[in-house]
N, C-alpha and C. Protein backbone atom coordinates (compact mmCIF):
# COMPACT_ATOMS: atom_id res chain seq x y z
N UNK A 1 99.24 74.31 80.20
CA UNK A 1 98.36 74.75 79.13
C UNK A 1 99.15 75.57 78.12
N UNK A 2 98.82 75.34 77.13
CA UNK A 2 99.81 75.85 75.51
C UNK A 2 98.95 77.03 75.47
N UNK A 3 99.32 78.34 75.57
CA UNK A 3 99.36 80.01 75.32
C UNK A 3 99.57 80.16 73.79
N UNK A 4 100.41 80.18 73.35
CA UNK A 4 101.28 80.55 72.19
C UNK A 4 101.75 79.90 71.31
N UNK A 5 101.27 80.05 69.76
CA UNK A 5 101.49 78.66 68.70
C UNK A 5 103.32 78.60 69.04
N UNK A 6 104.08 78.22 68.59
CA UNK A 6 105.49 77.63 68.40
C UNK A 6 105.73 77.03 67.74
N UNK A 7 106.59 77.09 66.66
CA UNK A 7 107.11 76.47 65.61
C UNK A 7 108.49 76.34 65.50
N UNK A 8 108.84 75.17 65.27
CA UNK A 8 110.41 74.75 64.87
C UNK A 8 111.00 74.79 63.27
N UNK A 9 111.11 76.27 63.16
CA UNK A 9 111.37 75.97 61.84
C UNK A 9 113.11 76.02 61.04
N UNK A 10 113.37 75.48 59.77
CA UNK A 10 114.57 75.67 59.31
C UNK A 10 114.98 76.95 58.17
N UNK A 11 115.30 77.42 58.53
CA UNK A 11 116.06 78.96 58.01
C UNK A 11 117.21 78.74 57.71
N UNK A 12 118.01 78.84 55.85
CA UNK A 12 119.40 78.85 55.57
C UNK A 12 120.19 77.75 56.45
N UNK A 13 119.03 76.51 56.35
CA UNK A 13 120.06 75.54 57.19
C UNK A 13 120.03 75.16 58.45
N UNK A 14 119.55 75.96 59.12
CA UNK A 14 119.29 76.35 60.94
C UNK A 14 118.37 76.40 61.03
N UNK A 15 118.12 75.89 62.20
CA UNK A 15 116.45 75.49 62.84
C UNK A 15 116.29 76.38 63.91
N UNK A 16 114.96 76.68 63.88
CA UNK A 16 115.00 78.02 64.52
C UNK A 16 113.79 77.63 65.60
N UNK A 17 113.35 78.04 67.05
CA UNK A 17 112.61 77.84 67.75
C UNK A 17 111.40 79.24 67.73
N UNK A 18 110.68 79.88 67.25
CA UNK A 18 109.90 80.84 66.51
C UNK A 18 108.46 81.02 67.64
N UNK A 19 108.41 82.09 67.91
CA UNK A 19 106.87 82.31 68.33
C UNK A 19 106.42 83.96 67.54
N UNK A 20 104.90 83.92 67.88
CA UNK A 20 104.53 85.34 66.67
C UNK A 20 105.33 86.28 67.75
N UNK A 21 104.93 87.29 67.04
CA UNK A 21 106.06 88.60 67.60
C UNK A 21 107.29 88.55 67.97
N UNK A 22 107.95 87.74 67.59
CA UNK A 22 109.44 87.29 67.56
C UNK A 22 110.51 87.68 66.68
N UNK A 23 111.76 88.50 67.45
CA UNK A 23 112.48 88.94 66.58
C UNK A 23 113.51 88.23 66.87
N UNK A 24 114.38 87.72 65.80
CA UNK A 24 115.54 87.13 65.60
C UNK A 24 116.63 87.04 64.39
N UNK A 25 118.10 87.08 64.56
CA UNK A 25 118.49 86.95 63.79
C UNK A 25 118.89 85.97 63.13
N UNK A 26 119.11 85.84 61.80
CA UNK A 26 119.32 84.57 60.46
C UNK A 26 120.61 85.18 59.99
N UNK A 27 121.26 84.17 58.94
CA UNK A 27 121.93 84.15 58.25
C UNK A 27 121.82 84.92 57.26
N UNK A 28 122.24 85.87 56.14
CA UNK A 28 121.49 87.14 55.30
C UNK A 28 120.78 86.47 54.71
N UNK A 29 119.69 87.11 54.55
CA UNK A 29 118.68 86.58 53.45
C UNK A 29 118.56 87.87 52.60
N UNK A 30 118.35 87.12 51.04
CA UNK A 30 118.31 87.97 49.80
C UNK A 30 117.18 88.77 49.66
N UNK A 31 116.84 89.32 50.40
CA UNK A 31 115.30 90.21 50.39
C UNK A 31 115.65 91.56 51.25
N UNK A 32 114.57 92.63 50.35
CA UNK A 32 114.66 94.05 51.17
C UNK A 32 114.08 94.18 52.54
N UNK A 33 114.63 95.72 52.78
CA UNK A 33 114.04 95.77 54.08
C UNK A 33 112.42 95.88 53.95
N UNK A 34 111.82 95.15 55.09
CA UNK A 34 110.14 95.71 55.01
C UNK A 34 109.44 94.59 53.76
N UNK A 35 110.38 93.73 53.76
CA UNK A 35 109.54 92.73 52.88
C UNK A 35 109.32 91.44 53.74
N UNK A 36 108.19 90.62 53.33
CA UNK A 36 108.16 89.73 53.58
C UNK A 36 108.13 88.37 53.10
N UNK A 37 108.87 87.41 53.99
CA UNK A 37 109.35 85.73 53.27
C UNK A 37 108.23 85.26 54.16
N UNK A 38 107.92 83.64 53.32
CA UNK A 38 107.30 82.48 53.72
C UNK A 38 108.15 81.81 53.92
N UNK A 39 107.88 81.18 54.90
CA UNK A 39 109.13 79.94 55.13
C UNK A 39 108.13 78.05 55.27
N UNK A 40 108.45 77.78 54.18
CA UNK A 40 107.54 76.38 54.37
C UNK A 40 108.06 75.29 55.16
N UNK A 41 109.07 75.36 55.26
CA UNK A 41 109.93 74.02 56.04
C UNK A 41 110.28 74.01 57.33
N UNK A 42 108.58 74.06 57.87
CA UNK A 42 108.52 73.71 59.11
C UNK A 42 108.31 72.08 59.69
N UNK A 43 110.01 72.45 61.00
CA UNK A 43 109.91 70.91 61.27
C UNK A 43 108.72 70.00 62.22
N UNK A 44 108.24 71.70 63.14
CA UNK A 44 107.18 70.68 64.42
C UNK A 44 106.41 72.43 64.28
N UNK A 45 105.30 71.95 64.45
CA UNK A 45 103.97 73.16 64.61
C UNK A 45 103.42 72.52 66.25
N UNK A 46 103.40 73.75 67.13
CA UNK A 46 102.19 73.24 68.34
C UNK A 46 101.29 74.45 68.65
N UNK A 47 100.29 73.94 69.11
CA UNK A 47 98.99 75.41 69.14
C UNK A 47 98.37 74.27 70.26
N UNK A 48 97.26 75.26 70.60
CA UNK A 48 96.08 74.43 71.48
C UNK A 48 95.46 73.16 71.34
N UNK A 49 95.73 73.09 70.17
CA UNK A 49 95.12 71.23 69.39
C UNK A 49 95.99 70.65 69.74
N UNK A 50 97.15 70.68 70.33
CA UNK A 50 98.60 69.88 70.10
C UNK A 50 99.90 69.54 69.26
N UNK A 51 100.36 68.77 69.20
CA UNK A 51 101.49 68.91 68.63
C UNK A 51 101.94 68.13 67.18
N UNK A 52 102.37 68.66 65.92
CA UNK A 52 102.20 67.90 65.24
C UNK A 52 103.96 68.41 64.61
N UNK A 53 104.35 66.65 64.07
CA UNK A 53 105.64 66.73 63.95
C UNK A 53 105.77 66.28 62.48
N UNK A 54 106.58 66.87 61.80
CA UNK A 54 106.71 66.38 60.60
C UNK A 54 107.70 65.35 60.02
N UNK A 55 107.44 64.89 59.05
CA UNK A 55 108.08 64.11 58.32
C UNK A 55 108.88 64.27 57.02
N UNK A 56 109.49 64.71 56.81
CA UNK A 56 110.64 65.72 57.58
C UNK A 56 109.80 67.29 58.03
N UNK A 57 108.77 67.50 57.13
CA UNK A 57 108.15 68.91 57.09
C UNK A 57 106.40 68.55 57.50
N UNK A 58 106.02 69.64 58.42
CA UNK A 58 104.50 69.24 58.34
C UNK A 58 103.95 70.22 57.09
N UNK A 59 103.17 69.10 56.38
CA UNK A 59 102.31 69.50 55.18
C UNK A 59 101.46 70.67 55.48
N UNK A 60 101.51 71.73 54.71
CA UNK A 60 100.83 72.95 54.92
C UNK A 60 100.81 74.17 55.98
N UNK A 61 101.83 73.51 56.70
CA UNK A 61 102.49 74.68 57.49
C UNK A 61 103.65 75.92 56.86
N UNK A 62 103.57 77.10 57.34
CA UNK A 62 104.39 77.98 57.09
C UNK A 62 104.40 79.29 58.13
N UNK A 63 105.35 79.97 57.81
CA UNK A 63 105.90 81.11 58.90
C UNK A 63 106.10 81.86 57.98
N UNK A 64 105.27 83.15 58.48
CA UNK A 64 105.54 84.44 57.36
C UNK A 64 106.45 85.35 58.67
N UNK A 65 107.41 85.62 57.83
CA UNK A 65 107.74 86.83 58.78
C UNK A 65 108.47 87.88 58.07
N UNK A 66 108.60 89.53 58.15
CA UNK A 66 109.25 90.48 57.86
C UNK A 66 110.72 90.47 57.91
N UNK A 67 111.18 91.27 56.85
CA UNK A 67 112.54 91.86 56.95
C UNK A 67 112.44 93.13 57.89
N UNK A 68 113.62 93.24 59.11
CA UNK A 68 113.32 94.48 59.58
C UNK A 68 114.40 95.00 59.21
N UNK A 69 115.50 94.49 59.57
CA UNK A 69 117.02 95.25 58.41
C UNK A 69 118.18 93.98 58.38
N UNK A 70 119.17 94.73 58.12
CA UNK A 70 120.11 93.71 57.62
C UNK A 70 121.59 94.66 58.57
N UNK A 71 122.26 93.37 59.30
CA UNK A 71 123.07 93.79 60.40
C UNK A 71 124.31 93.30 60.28
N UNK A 72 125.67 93.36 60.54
CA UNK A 72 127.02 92.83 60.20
C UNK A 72 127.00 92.59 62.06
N UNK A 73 127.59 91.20 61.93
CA UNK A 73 128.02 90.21 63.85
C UNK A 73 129.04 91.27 64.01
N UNK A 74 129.73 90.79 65.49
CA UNK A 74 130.81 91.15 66.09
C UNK A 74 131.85 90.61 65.00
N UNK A 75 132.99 91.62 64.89
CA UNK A 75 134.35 90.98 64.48
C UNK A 75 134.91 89.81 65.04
N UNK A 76 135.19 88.87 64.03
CA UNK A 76 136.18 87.66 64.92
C UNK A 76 137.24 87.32 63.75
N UNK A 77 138.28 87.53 65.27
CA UNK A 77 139.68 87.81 64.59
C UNK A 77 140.20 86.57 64.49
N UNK A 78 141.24 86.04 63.52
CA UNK A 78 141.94 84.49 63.06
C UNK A 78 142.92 84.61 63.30
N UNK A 79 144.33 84.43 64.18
CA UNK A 79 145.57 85.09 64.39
C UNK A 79 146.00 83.31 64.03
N UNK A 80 147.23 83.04 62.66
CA UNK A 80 147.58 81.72 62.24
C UNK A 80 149.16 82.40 63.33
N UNK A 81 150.07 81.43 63.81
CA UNK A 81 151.34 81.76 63.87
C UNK A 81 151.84 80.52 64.48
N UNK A 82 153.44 80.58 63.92
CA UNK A 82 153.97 79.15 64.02
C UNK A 82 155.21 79.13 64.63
N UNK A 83 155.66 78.37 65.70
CA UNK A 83 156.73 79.42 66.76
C UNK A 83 157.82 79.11 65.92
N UNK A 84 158.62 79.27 66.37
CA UNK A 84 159.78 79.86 66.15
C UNK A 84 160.43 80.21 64.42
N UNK A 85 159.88 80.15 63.59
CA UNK A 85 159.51 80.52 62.19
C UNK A 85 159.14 81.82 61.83
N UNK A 86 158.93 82.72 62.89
CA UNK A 86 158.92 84.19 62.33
C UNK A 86 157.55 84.03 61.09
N UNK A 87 156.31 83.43 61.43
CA UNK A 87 155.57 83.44 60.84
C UNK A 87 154.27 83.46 61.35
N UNK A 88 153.41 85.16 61.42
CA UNK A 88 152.12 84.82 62.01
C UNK A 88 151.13 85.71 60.81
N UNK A 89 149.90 85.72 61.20
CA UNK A 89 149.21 86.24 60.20
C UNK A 89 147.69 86.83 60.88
N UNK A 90 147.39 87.66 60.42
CA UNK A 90 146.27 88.08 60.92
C UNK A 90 144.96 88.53 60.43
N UNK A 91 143.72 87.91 60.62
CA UNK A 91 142.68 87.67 59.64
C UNK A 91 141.51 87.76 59.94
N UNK A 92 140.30 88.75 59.93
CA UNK A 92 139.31 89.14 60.55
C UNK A 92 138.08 89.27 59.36
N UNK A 93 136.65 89.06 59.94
CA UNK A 93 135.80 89.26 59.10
C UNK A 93 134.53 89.39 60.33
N UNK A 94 133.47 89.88 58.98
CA UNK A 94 132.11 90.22 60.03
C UNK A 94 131.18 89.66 59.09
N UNK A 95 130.44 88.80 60.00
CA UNK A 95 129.42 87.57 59.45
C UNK A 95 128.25 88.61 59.45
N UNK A 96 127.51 88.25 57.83
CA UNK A 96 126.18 89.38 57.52
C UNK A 96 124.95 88.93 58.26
N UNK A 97 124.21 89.53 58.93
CA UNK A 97 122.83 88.84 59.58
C UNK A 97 121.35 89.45 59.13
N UNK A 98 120.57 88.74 59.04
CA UNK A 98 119.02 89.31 58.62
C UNK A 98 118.23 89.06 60.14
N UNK A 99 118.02 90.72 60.45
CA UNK A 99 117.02 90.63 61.36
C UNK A 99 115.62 90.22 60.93
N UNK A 100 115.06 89.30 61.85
CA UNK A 100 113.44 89.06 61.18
C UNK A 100 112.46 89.48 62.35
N UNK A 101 111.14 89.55 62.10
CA UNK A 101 110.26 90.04 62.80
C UNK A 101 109.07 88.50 62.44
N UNK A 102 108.80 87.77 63.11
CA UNK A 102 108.01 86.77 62.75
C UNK A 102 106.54 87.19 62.80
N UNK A 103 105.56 87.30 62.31
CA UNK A 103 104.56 87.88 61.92
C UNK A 103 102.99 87.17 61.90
N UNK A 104 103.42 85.44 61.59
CA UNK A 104 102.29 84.63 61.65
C UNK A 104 102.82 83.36 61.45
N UNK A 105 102.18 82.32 61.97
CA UNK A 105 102.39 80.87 62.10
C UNK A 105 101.27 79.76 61.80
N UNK A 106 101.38 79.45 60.33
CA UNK A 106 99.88 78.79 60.28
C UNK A 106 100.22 77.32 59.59
């Protein structure tokens, strides 16, 4: 028996597996903290009626959910080096993330 709507939706590219009260992180999104996005491009909606899949998107579905803040990943380091050439290099960055708070699924 289906409890809890669930939605498959796509975020910056990535498809995301979503239920309400769900926090997760995205790719940065251009919005403040404490605001909230619609997200229309949902790929599959299911609730108690069943399951409905879209083509590519189901018509009239969307996911509202909050900004709760905005977070920098773990460091990951790039070390290039080429043997015996006395040539290495070393190259690090931190990928930006948007925490979300999913809020409603309709």
């Amino acid at each position: 028996m289906i409890t809890a709507m669930m939605a498959i939706v796509e975020i910056k590219g990535q498809q995301f597996k979503v239920q309400e009260n769900q926090s997760l992180y995205v790719h940065r999104v251009d919005a403040g903290e404490g605001d909230y996005i619609e997200f229309d491009s949902v790929l599959l909606l299911e609730n108690k009626s069943g399951v409905q899949v879209g083509r590519p998107y189901v018509s009239g579905a969307c996911v509202k959910a909050q900004v709760v803040s905005h977070v920098q990943g773990d460091k990951v380091l790039v070390f290039k080096k080429k043997r015996r050439k006395g040539y290495h290099k070393m190259n690090g960055h931190r990928q930006q993330f948007t925490k979300l708070s999913i809020q409603s699924i309709g």
